[in-house]
Protein backbone atom coordinates (compact mmCIF):
# COMPACT_ATOMS: atom_id res chain seq x y z
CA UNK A 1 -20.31 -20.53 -17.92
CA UNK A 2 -23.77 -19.55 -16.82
CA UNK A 3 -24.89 -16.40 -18.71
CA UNK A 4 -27.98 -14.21 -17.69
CA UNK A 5 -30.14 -12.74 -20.53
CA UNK A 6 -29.93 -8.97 -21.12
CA UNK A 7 -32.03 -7.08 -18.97
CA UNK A 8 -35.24 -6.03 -20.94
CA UNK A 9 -35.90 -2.11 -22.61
CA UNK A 10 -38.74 -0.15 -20.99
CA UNK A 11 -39.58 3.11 -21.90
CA UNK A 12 -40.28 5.57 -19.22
CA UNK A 13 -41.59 8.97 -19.01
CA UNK A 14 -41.97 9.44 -14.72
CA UNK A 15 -44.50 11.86 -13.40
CA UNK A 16 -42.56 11.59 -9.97
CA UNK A 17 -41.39 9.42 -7.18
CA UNK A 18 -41.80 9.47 -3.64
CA UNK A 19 -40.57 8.43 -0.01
CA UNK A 20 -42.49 7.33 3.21
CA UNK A 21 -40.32 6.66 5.86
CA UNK A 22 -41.89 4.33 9.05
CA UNK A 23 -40.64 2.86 12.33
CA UNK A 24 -41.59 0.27 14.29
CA UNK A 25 -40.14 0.04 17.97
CA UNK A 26 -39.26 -3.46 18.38
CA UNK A 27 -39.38 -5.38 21.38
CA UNK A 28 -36.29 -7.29 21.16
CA UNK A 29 -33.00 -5.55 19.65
CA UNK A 30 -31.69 -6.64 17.04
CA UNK A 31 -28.15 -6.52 17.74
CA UNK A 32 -24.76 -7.22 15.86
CA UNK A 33 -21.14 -6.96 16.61
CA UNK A 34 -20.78 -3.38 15.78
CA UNK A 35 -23.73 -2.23 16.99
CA UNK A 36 -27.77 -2.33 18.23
CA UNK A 37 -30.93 -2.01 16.26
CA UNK A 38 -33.57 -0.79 18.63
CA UNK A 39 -36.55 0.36 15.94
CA UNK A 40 -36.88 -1.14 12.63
CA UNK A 41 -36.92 2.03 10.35
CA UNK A 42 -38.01 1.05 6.38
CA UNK A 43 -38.34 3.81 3.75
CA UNK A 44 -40.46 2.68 0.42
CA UNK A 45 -40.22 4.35 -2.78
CA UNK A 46 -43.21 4.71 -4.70
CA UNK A 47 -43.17 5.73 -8.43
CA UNK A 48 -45.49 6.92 -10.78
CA UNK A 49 -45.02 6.96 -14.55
CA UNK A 50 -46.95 9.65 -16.89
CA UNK A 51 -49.55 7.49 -17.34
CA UNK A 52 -50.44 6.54 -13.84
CA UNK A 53 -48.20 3.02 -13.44
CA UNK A 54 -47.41 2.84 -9.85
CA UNK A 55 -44.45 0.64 -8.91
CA UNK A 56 -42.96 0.14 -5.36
CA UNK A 57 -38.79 0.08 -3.97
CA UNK A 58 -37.47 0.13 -0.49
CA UNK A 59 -33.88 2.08 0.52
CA UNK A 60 -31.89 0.47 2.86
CA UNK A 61 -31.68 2.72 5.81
CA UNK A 62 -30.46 0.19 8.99
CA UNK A 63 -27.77 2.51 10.04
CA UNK A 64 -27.50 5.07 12.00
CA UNK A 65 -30.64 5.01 13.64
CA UNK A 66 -31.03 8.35 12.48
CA UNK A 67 -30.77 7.89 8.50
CA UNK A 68 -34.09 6.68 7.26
CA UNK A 69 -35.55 10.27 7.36
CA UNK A 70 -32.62 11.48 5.61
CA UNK A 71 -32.77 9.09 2.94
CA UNK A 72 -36.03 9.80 2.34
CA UNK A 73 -35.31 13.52 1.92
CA UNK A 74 -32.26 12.87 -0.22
CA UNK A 75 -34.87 11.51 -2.57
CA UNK A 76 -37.23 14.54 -2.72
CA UNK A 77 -34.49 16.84 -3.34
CA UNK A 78 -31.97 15.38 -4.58
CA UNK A 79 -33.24 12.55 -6.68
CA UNK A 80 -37.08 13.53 -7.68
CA UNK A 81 -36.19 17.06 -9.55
CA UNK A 82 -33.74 15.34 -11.68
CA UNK A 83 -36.72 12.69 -13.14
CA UNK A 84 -39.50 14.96 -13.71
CA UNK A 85 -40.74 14.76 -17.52
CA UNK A 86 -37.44 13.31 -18.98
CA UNK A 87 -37.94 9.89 -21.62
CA UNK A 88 -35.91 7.10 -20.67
CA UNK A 89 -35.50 4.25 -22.65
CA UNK A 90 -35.76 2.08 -19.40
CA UNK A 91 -34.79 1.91 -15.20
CA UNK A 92 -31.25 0.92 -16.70
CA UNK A 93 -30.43 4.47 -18.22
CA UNK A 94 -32.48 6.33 -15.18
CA UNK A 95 -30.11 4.32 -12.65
CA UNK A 96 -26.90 5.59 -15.10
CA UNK A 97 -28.84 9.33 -15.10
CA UNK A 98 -28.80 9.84 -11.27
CA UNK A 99 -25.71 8.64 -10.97
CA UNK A 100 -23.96 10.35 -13.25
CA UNK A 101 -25.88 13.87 -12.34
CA UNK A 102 -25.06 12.81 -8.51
CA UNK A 103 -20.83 11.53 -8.66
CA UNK A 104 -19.75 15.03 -7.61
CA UNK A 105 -22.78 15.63 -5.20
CA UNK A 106 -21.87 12.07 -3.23
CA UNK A 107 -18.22 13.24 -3.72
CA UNK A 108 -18.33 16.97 -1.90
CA UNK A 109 -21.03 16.29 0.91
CA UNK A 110 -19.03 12.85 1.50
CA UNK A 111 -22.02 10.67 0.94
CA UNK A 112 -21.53 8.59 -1.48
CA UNK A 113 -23.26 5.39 0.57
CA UNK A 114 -26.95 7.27 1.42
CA UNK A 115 -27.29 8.82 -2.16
CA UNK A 116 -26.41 5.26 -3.88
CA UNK A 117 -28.80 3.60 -1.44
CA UNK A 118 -31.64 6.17 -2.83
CA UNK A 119 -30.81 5.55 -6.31
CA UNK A 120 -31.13 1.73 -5.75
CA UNK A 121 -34.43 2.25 -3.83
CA UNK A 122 -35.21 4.53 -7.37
CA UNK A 123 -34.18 1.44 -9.06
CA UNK A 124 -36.65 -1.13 -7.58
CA UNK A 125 -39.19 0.63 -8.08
CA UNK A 126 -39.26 1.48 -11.51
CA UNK A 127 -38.19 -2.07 -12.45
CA UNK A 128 -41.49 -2.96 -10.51
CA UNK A 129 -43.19 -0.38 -12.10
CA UNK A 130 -42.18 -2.15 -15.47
CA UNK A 131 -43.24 -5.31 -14.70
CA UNK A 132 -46.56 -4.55 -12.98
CA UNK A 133 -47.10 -1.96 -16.34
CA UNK A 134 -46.27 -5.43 -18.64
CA UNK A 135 -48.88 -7.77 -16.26
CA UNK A 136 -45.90 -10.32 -15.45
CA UNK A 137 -44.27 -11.35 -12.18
CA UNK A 138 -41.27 -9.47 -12.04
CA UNK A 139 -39.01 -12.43 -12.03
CA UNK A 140 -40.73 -12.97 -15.07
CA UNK A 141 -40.32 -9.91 -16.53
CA UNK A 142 -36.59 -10.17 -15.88
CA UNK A 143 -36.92 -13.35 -17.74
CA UNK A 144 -36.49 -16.22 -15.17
CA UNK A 145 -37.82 -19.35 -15.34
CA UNK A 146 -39.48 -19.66 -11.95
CA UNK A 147 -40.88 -18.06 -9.33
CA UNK A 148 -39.63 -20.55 -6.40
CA UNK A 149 -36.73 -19.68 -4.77
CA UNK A 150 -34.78 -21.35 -1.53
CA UNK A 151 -34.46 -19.33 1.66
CA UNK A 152 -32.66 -19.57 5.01
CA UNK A 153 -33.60 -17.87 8.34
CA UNK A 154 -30.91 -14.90 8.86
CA UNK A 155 -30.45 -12.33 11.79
CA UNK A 156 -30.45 -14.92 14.35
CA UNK A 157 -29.34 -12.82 17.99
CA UNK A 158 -26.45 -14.58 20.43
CA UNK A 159 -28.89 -14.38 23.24
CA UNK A 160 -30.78 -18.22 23.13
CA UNK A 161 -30.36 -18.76 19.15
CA UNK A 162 -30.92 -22.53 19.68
CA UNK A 163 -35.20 -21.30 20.50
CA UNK A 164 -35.24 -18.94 17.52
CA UNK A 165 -33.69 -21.47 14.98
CA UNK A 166 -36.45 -24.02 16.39
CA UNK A 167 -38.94 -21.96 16.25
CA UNK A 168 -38.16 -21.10 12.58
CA UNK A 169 -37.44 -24.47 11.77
CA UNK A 170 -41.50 -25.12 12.37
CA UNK A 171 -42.25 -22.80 10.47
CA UNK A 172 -40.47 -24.53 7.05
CA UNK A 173 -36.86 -23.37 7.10
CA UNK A 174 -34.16 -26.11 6.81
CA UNK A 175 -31.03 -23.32 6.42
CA UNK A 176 -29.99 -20.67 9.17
CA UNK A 177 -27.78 -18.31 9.35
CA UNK A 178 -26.29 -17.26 13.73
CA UNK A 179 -24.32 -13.51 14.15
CA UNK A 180 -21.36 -14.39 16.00
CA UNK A 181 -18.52 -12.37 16.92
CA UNK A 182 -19.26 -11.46 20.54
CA UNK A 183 -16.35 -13.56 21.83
CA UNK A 184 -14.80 -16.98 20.71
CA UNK A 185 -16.54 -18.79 24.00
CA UNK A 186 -19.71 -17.65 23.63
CA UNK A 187 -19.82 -18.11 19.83
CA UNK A 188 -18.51 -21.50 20.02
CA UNK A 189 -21.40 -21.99 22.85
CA UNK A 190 -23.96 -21.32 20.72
CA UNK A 191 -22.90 -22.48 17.55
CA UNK A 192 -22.57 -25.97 19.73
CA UNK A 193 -26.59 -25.14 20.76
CA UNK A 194 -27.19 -24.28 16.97
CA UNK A 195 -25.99 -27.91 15.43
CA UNK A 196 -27.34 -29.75 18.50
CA UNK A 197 -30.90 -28.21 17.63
CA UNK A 198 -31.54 -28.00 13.94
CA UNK A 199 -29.42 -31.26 13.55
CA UNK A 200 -26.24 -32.46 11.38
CA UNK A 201 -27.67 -31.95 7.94
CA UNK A 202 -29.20 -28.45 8.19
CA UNK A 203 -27.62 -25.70 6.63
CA UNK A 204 -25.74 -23.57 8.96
CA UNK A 205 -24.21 -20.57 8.28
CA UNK A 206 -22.29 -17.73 10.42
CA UNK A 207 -22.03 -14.14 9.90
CA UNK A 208 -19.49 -11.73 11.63
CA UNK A 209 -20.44 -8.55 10.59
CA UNK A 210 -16.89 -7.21 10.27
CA UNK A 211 -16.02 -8.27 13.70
CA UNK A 212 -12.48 -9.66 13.38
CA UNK A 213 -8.75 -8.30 12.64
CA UNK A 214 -6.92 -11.26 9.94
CA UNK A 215 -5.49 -13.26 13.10
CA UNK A 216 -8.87 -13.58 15.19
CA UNK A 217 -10.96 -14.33 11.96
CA UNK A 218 -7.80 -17.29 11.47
CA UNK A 219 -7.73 -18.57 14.88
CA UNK A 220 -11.94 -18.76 14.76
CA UNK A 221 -11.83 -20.11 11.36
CA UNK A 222 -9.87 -23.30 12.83
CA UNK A 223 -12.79 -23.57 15.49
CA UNK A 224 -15.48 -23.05 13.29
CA UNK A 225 -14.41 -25.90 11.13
CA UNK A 226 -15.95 -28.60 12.93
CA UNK A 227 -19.64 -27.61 12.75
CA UNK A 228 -19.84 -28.00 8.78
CA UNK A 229 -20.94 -24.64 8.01
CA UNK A 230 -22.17 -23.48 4.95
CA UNK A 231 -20.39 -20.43 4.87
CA UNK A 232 -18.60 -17.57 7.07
CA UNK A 233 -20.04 -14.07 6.36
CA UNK A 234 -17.86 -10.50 6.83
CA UNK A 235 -15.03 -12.38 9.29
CA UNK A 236 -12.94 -8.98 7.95
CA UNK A 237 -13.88 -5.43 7.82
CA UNK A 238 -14.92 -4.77 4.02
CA UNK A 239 -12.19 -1.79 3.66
CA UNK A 240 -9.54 -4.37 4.25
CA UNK A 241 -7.14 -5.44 1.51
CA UNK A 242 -8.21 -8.64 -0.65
CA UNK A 243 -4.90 -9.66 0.11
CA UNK A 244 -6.25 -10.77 3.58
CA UNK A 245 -9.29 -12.74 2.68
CA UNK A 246 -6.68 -14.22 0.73
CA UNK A 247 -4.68 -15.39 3.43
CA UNK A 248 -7.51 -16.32 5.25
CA UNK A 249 -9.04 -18.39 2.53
CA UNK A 250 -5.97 -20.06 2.91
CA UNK A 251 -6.41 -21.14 6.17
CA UNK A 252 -9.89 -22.42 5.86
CA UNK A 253 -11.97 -24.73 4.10
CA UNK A 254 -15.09 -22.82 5.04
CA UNK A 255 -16.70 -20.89 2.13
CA UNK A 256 -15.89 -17.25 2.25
CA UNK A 257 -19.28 -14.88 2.19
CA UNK A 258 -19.77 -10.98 1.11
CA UNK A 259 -20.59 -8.04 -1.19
CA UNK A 260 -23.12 -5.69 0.95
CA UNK A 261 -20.77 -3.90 1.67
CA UNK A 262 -19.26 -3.38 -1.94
CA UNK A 263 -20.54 -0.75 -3.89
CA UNK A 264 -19.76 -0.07 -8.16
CA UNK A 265 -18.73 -2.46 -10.74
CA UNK A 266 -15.09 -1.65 -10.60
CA UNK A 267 -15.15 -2.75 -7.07
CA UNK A 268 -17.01 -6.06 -7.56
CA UNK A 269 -14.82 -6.90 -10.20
CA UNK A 270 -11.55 -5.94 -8.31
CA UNK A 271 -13.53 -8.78 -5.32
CA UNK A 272 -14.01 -11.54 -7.75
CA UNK A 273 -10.23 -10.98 -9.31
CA UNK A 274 -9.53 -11.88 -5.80
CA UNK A 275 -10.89 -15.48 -5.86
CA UNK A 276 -11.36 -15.24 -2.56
CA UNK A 277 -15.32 -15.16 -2.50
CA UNK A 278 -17.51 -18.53 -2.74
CA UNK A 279 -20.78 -16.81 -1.77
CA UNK A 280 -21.63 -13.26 -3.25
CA UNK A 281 -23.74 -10.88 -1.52
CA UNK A 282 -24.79 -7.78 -3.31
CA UNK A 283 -27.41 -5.62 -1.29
CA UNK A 284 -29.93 -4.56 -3.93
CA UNK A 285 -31.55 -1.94 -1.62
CA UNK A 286 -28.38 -0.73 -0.41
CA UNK A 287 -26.71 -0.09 -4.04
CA UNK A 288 -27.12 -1.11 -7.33
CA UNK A 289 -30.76 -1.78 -7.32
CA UNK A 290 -31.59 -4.50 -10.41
CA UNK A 291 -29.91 -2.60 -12.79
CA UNK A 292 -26.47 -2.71 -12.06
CA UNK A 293 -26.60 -5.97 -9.37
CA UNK A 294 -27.41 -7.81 -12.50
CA UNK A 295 -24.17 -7.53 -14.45
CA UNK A 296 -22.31 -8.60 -10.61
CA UNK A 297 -24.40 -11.69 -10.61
CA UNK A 298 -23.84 -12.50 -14.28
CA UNK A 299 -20.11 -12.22 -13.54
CA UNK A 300 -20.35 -14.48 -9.98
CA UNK A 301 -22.40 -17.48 -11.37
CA UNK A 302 -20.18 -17.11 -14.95
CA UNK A 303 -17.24 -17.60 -12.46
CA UNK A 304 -18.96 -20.42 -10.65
CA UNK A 305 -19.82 -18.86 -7.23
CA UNK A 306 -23.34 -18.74 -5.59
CA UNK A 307 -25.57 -15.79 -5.44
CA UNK A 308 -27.01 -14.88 -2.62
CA UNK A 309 -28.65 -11.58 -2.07
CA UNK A 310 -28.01 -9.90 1.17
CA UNK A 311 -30.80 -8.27 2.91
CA UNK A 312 -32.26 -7.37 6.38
CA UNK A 313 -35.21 -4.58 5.88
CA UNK A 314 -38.63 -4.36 5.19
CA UNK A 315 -40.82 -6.34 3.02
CA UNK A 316 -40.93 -4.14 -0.09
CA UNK A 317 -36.95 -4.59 -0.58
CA UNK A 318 -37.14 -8.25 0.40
CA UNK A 319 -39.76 -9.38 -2.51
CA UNK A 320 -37.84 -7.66 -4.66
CA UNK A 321 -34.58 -9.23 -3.31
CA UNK A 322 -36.26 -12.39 -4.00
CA UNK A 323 -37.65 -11.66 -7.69
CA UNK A 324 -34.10 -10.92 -8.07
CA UNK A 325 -33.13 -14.33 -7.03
CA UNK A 326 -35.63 -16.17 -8.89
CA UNK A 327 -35.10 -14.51 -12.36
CA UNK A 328 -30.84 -14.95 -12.03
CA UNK A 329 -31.51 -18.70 -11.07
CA UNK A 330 -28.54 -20.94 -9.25
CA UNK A 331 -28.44 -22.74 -6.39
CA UNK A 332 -28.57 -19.26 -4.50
CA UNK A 333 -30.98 -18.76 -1.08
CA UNK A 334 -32.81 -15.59 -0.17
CA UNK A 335 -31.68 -13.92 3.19
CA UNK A 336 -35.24 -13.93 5.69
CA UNK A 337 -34.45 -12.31 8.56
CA UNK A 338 -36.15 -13.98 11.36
CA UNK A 339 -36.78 -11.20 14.08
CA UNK A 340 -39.96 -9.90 14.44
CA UNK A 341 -41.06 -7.02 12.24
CA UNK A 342 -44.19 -6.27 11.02
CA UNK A 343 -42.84 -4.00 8.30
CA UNK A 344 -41.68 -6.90 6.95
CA UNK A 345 -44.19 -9.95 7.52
CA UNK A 346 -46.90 -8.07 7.03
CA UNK A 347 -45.75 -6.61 2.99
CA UNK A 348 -43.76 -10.02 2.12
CA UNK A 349 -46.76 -11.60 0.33
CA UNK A 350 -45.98 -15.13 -0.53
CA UNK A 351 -42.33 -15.12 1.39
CA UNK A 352 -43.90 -15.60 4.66
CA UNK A 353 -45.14 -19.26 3.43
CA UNK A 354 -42.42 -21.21 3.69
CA UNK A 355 -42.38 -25.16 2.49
CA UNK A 356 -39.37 -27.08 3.14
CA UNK A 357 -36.86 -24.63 2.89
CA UNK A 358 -38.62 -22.45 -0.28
CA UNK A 359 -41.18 -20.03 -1.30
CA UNK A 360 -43.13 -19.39 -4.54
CA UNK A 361 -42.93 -15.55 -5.15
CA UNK A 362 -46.50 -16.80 -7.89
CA UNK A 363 -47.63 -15.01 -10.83
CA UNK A 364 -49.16 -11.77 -9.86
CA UNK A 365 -47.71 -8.48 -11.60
CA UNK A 366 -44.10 -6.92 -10.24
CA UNK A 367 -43.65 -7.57 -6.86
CA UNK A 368 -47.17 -8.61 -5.67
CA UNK A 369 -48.04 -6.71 -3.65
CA UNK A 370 -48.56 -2.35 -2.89
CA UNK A 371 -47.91 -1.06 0.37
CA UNK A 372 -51.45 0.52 2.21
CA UNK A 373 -50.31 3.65 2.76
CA UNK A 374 -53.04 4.85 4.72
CA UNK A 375 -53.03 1.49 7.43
CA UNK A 376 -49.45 1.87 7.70
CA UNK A 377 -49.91 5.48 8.93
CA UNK A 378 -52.41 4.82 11.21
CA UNK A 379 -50.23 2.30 12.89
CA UNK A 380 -46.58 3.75 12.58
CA UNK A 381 -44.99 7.02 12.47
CA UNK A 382 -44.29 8.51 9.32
CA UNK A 383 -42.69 11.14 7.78
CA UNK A 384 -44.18 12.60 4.03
């Protein structure tokens, strides 16, 4: 039974924190099987500590298209008022803070998911904050052993995924993950493109993003089984019963994926009771931040499952995703989605070098790397 090390104490007094919401219009959508991305919004999260420690988060804020500007103001007056000048004993008891002051807020104006996605946002960066503050990595910090970390190519669209997974496949990735759900014949065509391409050995993994009732997600299962995946992502909507992706489970030998759509520790626990899960996919960005995704991951690897964080934004959130990775340790991968997006590759320091299937997230302080405001500005709307 694999047990992580307690996260570490780090005193905080916060001057403030901060969003900056951006957009870039991207030239292919990114779509799924509930719906199309057609800009790539990304909100970062910058903190500042009383004695001028700056560390950087980033809020999920995918969908609606609509959302990222309201995150961001959820922050300034929501979140922000409630940090001002208080001592904290660490990101840990902030994370419990805004929660707590928050419950009935999320409760009444029936938002529970956007204010829990600001908190985590909160989270990440003070936990970077905390590491940059301490001059460590912030897998370091956390107390892993190293920085390098596997990765697989995510996000790849129905439309030709055979020239994407190629193309990604030059540039070092050995795992690959293909959305399917837009009809048995054409995800069976391209899966059959998919295996043909990368090969027999790759890693190949699927991802229905909630697409199927329990009888479609059983009758695919069967004709999924022959092209050795690794594992099969949200085949069921994540407000179904555990009861099931228990009776699926029990009509497949492909490993059962999700979590990014669970949110609290009550309900992670109440997924793993189910024994239904082989791959666990918290979304750090999206809720729970580092401070309470660490006690989920503690509990997957202690019950032998594989963590692998779930993520598909910007590049702030996805270094931190990986730091995440690297200090829990495991066999886990870190999810790179492989669509263009400059709000990504251009602020994912060392995770855009890719050897063989891995990355080394290195030694510099918290996440490596601080957003330019001002060039991001100049080349993308924003909203302050």
């Amino acid at each position: 039974m694999k047990r992580l090390r307690s996260l570490p104490l780090a005193p905080l007094v916060l001057r403030g924190v901060e969003a900056f919401v951006f957009r870039w219009p991207v030239k292919t959508p990114v779509r799924t099987s509930f719906g199309t991305m057609r800009d790539r919004p990304a909100v970062f999260v910058r903190a500042t500590d009383v004695d001028g420690h700056i560390g950087w988060g980033e809020i999920w804020c995918n969908f609606p298209a609509v959302g990222a500007e309201h995150r961001a103001r959820l922050l300034a007056s929501v979140m922000a008022p409630l940090l001002e000048a208080t001592e904290f004993t660490g990101p840990q008891q902030v994370f419990a803070h805004l929660s707590e002051r928050t419950a009935v807020l999320a409760l009444q104006s029936g938002e529970p998911g956007p204010m829990a996605q600001v908190i985590a946002g909160i989270d990440l960066a003070l936990w970077d904050l905390c590491a940059r503050r301490a001059g460590l990595p912030l897998w370091r910090f956390l107390g892993g052993e190293s920085g390098r970390i596997g990765v697989y190519a995510s996000g790849i669209n129905p439309d030709q995924p055979e020239a994407m997974a190629l193309a990604k496949r030059d540039e070092g990735y050995t795992a690959f993950k293909l959305k399917i759900g837009f009809g048995a014949e054409r995800d069976i065509a391209n899966l059959e493109a998919m295996r043909l391409a990368v090969g027999p050995d790759a890693a190949l993994m699927v991802d229905a993003n909630q697409g199927w009732s329990l009888a479609q997600a059983i009758e695919m299962s069967a004709r999924l089984e022959r092209f050795n995946l690794g594992w099969l992502e949200e085949p069921l909507r994540a407000d179904r019963p555990w009861s099931e992706w228990q009776q699926l489970k029990q009509h497949t030998r492909i490993p059962l994926a999700g979590g990014e759509n669970v949110a609290g520790l009550d309900a992670f626990d109440t997924a793993l009771a189910a024994q239904v899960l082989g791959v666990v996919q918290p979304d750090a960005a999206k809720w729970g931040g580092i401070s309470s995704c660490w006690p989920v991951i503690e509990r997957s690897l202690a019950a032998g499952l594989r963590f692998c964080p779930h993520y598909l934004g910007a590049g702030i959130g996805l270094l931190a995703s990986g730091h995440l990775l690297a200090a829990a340790g495991g066999d886990g991968w870190l999810e790179v989605d492989a669509n263009e997006n400059p709000l990504r590759s251009t602020l994912c320091g060392p995770i855009s070098g890719v050897w063989n299937g891995q990355v080394d997230l290195g030694e510099a302080p918290g996440i490596g790397i601080a957003p330019d405001l001002a060039a991001l500005r100049a080349a993308y709307p924003v909203l302050d």
